[in-house]
Protein backbone atom coordinates (compact mmCIF):
# COMPACT_ATOMS: atom_id res chain seq x y z
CA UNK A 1 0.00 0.00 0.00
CA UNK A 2 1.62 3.80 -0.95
CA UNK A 3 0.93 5.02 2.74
CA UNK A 4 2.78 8.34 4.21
CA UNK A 5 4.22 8.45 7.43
CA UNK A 6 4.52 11.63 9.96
CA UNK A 7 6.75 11.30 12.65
CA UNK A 8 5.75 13.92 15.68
CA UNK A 9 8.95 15.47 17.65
CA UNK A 10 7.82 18.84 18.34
CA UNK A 11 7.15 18.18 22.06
CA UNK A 12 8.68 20.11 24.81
CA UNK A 13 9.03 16.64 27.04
CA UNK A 14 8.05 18.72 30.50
CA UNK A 15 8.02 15.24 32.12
CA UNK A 16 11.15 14.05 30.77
CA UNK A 17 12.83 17.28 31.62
CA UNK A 18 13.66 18.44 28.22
CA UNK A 19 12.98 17.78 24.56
CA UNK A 20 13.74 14.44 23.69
CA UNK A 21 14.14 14.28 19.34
CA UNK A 22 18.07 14.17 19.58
CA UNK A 23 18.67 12.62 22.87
CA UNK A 24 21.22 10.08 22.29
CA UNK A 25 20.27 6.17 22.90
CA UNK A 26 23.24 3.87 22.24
CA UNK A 27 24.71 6.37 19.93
CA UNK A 28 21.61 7.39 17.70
CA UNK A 29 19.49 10.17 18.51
CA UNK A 30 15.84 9.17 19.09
CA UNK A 31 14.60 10.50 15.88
CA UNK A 32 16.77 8.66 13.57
CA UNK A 33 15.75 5.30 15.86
CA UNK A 34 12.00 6.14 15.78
CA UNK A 35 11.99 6.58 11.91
CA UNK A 36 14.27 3.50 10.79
CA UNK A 37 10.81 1.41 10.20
CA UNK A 38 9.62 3.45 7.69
CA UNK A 39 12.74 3.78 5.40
CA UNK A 40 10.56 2.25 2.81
CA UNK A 41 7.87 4.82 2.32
CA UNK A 42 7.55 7.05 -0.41
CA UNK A 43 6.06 10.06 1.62
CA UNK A 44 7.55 10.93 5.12
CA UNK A 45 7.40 14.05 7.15
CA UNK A 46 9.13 14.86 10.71
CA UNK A 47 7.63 17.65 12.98
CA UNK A 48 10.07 19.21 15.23
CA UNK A 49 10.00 21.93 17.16
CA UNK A 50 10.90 24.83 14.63
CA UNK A 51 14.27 25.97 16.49
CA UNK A 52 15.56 21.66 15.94
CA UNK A 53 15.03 21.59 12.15
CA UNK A 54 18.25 23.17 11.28
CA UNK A 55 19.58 19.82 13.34
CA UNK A 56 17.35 17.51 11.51
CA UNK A 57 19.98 15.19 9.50
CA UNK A 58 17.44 12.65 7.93
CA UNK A 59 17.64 12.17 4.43
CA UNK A 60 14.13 11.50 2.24
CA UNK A 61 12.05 13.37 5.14
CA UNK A 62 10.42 16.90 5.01
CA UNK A 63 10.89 18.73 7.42
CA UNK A 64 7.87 20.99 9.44
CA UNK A 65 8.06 22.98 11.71
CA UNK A 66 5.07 21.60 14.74
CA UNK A 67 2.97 23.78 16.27
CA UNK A 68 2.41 24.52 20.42
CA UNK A 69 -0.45 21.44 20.86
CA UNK A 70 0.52 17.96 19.37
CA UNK A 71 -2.81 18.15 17.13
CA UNK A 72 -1.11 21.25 15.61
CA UNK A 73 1.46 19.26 14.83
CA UNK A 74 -0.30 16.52 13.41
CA UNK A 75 -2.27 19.02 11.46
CA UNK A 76 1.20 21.06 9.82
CA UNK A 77 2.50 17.87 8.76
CA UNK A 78 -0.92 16.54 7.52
CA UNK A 79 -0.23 19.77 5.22
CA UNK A 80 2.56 18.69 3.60
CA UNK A 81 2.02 15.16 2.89
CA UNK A 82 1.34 14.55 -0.93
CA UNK A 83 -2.53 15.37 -1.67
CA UNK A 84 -2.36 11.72 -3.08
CA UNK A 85 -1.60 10.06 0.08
CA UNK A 86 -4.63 7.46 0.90
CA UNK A 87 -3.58 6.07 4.13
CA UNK A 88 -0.95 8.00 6.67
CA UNK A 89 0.68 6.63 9.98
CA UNK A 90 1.26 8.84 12.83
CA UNK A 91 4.02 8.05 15.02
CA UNK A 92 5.40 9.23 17.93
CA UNK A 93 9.20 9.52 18.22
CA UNK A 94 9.82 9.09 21.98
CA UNK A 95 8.85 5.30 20.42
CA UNK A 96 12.11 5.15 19.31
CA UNK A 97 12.18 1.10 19.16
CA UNK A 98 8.86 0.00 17.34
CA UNK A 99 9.92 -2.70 15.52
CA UNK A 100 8.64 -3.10 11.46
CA UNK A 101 7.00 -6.23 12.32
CA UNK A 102 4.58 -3.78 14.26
CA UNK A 103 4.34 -1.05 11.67
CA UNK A 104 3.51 -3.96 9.25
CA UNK A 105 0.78 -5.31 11.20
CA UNK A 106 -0.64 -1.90 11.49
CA UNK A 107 -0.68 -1.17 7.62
CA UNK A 108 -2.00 -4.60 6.49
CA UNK A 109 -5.01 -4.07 9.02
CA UNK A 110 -5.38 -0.57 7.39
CA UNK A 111 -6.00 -1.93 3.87
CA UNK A 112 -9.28 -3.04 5.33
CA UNK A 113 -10.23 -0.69 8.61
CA UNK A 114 -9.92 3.31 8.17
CA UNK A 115 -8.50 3.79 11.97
CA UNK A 116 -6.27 1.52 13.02
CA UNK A 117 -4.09 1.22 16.74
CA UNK A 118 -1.94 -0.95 17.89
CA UNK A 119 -2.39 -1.96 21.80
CA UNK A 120 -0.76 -4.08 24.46
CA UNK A 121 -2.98 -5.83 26.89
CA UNK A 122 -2.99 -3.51 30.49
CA UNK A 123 -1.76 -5.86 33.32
CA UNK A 124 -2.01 -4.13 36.50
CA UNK A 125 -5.00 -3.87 38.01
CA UNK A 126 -6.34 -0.48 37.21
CA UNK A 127 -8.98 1.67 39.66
CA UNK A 128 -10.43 4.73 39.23
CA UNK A 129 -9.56 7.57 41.82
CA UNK A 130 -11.33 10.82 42.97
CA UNK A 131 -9.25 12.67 45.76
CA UNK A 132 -7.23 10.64 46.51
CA UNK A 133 -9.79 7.47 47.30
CA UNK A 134 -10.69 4.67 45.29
CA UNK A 135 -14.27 4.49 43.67
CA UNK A 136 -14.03 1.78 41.56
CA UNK A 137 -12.05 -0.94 40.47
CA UNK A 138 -11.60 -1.20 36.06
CA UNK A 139 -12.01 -4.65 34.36
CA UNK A 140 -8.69 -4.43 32.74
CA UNK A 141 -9.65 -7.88 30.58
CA UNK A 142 -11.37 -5.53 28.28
CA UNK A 143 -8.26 -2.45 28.24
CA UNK A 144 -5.73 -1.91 26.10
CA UNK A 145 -2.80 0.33 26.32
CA UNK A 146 -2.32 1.93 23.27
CA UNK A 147 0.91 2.60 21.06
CA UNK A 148 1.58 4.43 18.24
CA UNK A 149 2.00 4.24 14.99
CA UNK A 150 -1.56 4.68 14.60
CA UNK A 151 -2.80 4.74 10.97
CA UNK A 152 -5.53 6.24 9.57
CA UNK A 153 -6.90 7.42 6.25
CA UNK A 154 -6.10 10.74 5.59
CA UNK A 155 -9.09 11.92 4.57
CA UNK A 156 -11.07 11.05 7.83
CA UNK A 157 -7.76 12.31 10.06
CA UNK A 158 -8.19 15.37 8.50
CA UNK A 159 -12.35 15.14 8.79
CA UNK A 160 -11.69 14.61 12.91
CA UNK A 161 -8.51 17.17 12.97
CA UNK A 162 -11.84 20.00 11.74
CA UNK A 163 -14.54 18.54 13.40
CA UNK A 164 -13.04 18.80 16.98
CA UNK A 165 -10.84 21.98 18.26
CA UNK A 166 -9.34 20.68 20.92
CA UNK A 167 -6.00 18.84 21.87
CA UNK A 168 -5.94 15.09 22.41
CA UNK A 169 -2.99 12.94 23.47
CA UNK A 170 -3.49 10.54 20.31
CA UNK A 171 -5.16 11.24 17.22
CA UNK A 172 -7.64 7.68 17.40
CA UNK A 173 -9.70 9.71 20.04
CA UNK A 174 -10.62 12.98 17.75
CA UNK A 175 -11.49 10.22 15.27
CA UNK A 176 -13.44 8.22 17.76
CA UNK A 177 -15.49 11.72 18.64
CA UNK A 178 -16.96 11.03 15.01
CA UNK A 179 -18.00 8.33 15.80
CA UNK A 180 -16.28 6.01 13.29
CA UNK A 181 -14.65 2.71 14.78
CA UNK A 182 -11.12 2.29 15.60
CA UNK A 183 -9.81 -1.24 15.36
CA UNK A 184 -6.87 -2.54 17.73
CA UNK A 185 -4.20 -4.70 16.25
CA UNK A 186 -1.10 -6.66 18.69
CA UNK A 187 1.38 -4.12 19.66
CA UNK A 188 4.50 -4.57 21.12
CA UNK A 189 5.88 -4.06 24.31
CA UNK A 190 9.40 -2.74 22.24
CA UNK A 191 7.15 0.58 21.30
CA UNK A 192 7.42 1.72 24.71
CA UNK A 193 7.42 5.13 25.17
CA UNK A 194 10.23 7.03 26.28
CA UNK A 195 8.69 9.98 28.81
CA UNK A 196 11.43 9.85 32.01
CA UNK A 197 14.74 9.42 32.52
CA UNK A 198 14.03 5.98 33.70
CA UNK A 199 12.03 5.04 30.31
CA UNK A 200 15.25 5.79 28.04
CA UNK A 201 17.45 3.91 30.63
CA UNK A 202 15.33 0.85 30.15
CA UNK A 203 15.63 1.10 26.18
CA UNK A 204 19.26 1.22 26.75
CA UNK A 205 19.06 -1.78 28.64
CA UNK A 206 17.00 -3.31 25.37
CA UNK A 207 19.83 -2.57 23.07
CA UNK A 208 23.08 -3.39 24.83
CA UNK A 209 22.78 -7.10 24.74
CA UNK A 210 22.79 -6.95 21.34
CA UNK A 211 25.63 -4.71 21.10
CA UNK A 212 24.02 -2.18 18.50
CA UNK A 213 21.02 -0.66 17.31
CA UNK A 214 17.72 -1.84 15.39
């Protein structure tokens, strides 16, 4: 399937501490890690934060600047994907170790569902607090904890990007506030995202067994 890809680095990371696109993990920045699965697309586009791009050393990518929510950054780089594009991934680059295995399972389940996520299954017991007390207690056999890249077609992204103003924290929900289903696929526990210090240390720990990188 011709699919496009846009890979979202334009965050600030407030809970990592600082902005995470070029941190270094075994001696690759994140970025370059996070889009080695999708060397193989025709279309890409990276959104950084506008004062990284002159950094940006990705050949076959364009570059956008991202805006201050991550939906405005979704949206700029919706911009510049070719108006031909059918079916775009969105993928989040403090994943920097989602494996293609994973990306493949996401684009073969996209040839026949328009929203597609990948999810791992939620093991901890999860409950639902109000100040500070417990009110109830979740079935987690029916909860998934969802992973990106999330792929969509581009038409109905864009369709849920107008329909709904405000920010989300993945782009399946403004889709979801259409109303139009969102299918789960396996993820894997490798596309583990990177938001403290203590996430990145645990890729590292991934990696060095193997002596190198992806």
């Amino acid at each position: 399937m011709e699919a496009g890809v846009i890979l979202v680095a334009a965050g600030e990371g407030r809970r990592f501490g600082s902005p995470k696109a070029f941190l270094d993990l075994e001696g690759r920045p994140l970025i370059e890690r996070a889009a080695a699965p999708f060397a193989s697309f025709r279309d890409r586009v990276l959104v950084l934060r506008r004062e990284d791009l002159p950094r940006a050393r990705l050949p076959g990518w364009k570059l956008v600047a991202g805006g201050p929510r991550r939906r405005d950054s979704v949206e700029n780089g919706l911009r510049a994907l070719d108006p031909l594009t059918a079916t775009v991934l969105v993928h989040d680059a403090a994943r920097p170790l989602a494996p293609e295995a994973l990306v493949a399972r996401v684009l073969e389940a996209a040839l026949r569902h328009p929203a597609v996520v990948p999810g791992v299954p939620v093991v901890d017991t999860v409950k639902r607090v109000r100040g500070g007390v417990v009110v109830e207690t979740l079935d987690r056999a029916s909860l998934v904890a969802v992973q990106t890249p999330q792929a969509f077609r581009t038409d109905l992204l864009r369709r849920a990007l107008l329909a709904d103003p405000s920010d989300a924290t993945d782009e399946a929900a403004l889709v979801e506030g259409l109303g139009e289903p969102v299918v789960t696929v396996p993820g894997d526990p490798r596309a583990m995202k990177v938001t403290t210090p203590e996430d990145l240390d645990l890729l590292r720990a991934l990696l060095r067994p193997c002596g190198k990188g992806r």
